[in-house]
N, C-alpha and C. Protein backbone atom coordinates (compact mmCIF):
# COMPACT_ATOMS: atom_id res chain seq x y z
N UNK A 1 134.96 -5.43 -128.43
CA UNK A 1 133.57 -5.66 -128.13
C UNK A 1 133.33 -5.25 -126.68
N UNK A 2 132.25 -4.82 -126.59
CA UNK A 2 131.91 -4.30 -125.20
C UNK A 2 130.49 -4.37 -124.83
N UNK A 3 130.22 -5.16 -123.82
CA UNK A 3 128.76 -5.37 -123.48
C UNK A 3 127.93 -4.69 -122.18
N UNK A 4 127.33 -3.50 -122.37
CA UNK A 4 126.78 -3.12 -121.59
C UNK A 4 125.26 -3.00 -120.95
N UNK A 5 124.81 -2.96 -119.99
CA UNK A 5 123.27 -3.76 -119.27
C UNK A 5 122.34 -2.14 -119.80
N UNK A 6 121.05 -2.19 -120.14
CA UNK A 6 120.48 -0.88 -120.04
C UNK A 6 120.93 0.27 -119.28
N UNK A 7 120.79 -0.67 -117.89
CA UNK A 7 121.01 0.53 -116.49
C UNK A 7 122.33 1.22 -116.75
N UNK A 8 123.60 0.52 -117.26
CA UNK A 8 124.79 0.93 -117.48
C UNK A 8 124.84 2.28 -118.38
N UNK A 9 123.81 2.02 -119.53
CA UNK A 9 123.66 2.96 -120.89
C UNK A 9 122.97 3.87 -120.30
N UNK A 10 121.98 3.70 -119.47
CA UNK A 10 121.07 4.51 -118.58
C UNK A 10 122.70 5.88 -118.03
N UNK A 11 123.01 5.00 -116.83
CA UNK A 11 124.34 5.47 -116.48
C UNK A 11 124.99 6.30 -116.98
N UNK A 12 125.42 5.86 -118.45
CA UNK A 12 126.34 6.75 -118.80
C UNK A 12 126.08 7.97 -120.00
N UNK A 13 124.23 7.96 -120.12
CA UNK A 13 123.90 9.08 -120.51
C UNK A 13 123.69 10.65 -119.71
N UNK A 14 123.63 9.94 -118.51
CA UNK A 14 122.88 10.68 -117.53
C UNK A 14 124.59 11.24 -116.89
N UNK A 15 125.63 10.63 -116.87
CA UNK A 15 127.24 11.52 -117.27
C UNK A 15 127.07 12.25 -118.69
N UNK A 16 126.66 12.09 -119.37
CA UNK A 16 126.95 12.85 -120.21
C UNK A 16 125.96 14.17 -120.49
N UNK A 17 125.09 14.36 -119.54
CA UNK A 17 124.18 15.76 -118.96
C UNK A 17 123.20 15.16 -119.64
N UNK A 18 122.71 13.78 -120.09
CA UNK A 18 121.68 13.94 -120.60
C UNK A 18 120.13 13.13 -119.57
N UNK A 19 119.10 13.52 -120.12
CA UNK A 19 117.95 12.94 -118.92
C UNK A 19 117.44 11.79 -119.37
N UNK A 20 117.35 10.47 -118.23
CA UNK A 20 116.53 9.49 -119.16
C UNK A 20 115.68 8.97 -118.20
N UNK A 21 114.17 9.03 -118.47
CA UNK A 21 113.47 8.63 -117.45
C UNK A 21 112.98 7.27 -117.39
N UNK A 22 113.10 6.30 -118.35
CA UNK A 22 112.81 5.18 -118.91
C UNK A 22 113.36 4.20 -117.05
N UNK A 23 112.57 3.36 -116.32
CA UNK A 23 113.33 2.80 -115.51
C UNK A 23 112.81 1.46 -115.04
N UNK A 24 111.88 0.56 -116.50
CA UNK A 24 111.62 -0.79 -115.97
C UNK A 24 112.55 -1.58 -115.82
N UNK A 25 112.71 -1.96 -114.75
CA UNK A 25 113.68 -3.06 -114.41
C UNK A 25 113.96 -4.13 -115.30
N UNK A 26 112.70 -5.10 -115.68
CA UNK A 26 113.42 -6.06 -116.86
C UNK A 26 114.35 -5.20 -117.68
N UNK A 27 113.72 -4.42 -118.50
CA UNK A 27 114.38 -3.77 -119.43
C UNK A 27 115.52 -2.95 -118.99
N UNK A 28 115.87 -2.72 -118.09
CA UNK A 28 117.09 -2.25 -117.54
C UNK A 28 118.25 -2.77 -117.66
N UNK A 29 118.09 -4.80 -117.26
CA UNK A 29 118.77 -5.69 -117.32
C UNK A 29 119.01 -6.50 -118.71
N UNK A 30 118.61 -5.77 -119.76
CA UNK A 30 118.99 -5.77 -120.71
C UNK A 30 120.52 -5.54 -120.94
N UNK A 31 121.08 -6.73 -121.67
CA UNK A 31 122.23 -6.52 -122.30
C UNK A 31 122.40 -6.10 -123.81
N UNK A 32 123.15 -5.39 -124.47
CA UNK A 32 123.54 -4.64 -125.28
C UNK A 32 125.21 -4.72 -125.58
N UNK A 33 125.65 -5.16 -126.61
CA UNK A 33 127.17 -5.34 -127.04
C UNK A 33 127.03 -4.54 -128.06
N UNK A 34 128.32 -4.09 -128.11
CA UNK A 34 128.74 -2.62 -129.31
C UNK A 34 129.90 -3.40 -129.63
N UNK A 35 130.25 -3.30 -131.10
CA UNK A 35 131.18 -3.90 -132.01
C UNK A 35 131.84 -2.82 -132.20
N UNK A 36 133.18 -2.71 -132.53
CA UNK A 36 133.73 -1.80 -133.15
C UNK A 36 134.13 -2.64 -134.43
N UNK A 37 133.92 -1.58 -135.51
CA UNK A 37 134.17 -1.70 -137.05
C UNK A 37 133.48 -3.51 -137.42
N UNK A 38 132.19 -3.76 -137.32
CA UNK A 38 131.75 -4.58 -137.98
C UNK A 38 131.91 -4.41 -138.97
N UNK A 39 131.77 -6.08 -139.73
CA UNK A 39 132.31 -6.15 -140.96
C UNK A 39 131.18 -6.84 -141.94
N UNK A 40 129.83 -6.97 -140.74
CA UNK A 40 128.62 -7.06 -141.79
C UNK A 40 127.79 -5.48 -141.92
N UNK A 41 127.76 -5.44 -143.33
CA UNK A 41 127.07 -4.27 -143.71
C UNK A 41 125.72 -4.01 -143.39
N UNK A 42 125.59 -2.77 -143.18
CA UNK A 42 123.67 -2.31 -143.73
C UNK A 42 123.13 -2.11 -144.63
N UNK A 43 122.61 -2.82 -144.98
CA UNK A 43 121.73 -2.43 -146.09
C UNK A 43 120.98 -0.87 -146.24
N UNK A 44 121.13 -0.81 -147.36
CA UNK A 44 120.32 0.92 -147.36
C UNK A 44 119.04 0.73 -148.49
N UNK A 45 118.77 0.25 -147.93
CA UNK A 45 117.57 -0.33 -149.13
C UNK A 45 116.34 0.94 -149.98
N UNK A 46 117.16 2.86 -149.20
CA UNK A 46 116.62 3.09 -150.29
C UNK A 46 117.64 3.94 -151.61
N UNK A 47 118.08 3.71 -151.42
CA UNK A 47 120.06 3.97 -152.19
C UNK A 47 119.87 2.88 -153.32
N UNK A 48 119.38 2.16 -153.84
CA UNK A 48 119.73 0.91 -154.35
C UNK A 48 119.79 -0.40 -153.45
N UNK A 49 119.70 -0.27 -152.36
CA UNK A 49 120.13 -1.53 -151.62
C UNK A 49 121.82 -1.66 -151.25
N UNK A 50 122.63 -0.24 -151.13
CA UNK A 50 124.02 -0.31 -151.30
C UNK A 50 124.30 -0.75 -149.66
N UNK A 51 125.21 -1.38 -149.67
CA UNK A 51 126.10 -1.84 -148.11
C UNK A 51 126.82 -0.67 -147.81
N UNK A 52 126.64 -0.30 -146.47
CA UNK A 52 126.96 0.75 -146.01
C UNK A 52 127.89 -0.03 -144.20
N UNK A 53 128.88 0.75 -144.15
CA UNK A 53 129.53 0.44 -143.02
C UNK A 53 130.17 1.67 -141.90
N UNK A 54 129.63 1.21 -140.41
CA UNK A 54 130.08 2.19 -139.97
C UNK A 54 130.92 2.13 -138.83
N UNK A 55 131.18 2.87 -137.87
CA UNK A 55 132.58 2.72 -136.78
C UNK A 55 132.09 2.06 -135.68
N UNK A 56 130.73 1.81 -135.84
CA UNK A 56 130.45 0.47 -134.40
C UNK A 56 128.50 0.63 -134.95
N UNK A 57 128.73 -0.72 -134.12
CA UNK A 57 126.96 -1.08 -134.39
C UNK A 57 127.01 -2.16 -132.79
N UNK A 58 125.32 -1.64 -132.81
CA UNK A 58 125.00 -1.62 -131.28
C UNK A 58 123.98 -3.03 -131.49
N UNK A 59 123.90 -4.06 -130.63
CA UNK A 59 122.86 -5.31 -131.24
C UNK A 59 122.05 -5.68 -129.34
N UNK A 60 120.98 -6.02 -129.47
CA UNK A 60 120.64 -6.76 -128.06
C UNK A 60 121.06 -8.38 -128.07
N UNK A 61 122.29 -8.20 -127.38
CA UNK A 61 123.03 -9.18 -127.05
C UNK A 61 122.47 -10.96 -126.72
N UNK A 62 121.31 -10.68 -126.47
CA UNK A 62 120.56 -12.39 -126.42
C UNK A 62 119.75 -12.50 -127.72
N UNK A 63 119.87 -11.50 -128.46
CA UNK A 63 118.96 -11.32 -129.77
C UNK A 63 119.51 -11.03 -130.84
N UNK A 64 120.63 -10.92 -131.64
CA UNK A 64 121.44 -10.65 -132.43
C UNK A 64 120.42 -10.20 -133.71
N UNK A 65 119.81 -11.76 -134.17
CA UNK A 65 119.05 -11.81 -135.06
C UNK A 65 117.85 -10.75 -135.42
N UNK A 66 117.67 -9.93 -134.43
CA UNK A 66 116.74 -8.86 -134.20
C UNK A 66 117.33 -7.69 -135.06
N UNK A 67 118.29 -7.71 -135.41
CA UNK A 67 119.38 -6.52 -135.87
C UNK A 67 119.72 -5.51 -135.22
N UNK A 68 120.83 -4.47 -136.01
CA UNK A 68 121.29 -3.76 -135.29
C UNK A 68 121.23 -2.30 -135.22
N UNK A 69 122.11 -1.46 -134.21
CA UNK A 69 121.85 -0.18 -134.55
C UNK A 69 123.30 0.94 -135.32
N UNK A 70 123.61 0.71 -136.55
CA UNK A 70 124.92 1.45 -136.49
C UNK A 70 124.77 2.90 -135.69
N UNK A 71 126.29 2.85 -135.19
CA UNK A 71 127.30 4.00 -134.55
C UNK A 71 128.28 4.76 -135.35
N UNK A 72 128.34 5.98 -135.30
CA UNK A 72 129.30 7.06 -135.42
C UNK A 72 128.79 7.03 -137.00
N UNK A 73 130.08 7.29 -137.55
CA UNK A 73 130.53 7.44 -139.07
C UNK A 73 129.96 6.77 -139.77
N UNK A 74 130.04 6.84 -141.01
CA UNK A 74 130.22 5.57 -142.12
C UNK A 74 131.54 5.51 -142.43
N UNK A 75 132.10 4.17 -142.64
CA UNK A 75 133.15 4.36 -142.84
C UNK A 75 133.59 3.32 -144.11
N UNK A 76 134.68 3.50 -144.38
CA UNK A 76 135.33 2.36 -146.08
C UNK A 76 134.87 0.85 -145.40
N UNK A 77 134.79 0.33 -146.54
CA UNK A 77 133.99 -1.09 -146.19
C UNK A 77 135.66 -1.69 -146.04
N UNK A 78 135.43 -2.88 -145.07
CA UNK A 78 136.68 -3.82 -144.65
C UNK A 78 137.21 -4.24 -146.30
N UNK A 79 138.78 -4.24 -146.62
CA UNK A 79 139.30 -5.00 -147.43
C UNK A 79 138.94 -5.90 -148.16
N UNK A 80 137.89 -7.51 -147.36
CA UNK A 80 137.89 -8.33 -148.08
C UNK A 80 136.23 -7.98 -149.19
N UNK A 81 135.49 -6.93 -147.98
CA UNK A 81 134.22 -6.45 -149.01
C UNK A 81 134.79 -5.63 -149.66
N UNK A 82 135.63 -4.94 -150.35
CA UNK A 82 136.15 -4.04 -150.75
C UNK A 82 136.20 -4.75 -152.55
N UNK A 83 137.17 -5.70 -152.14
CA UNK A 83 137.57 -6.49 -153.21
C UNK A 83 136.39 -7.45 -153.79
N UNK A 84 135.45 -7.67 -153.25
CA UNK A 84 134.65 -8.48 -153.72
C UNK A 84 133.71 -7.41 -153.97
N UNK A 85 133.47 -6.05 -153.96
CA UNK A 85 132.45 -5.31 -154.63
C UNK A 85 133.21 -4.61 -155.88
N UNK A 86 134.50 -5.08 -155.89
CA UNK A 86 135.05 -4.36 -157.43
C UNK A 86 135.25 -5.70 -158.28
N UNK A 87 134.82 -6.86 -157.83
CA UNK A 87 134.49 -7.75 -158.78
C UNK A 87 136.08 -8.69 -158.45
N UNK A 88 136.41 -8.63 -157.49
CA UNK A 88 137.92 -9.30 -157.06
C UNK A 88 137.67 -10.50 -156.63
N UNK A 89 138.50 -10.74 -155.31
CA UNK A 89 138.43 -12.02 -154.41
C UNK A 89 139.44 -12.51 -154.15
N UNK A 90 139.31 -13.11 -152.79
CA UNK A 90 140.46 -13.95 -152.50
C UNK A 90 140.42 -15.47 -152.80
């Protein structure tokens, strides 16, 4: 897990050659935590509604409940959703 402030994300776009002009201060001091390999799904609600999982998801850290933003890939759903979408369980 890794929690970084706007200004930080600001930061480290602007290394990576890109431009961001966005610079209100509240919103700067925004915190932001990135998960690697969450293990709650997204909904794809226009697929059927299928759970979809990917290599990190991005959330505003005093707001969880607001939801999130998946990162990178999609990737195989964790083991224990695995088994409980082929009708298994532990």
């Amino acid at each position: 897990m890794l929690t970084l402030t706007a200004h930080q994300i600001k930061e480290l776009a602007e290394f990576a050659g890109m431009e961001v002009t966005h610079d209100d201060d509240e919103l700067m001091e925004s915190e932001y935590t990135i998960v690697e390999r969450p293990t709650i799904p997204f909904r794809d609600e226009v697929e059927g509604a299928k759970n979809r999982y990917y290599q990190h998801a991005a959330y505003l850290t005093d707001y969880p409940e607001e939801g999130a933003l998946p990162l990178g890939p999609e990737i195989e759903p964790p083991r224990a959703a695995k088994c409980e979408a082929e009708g298994g369980g532990s």
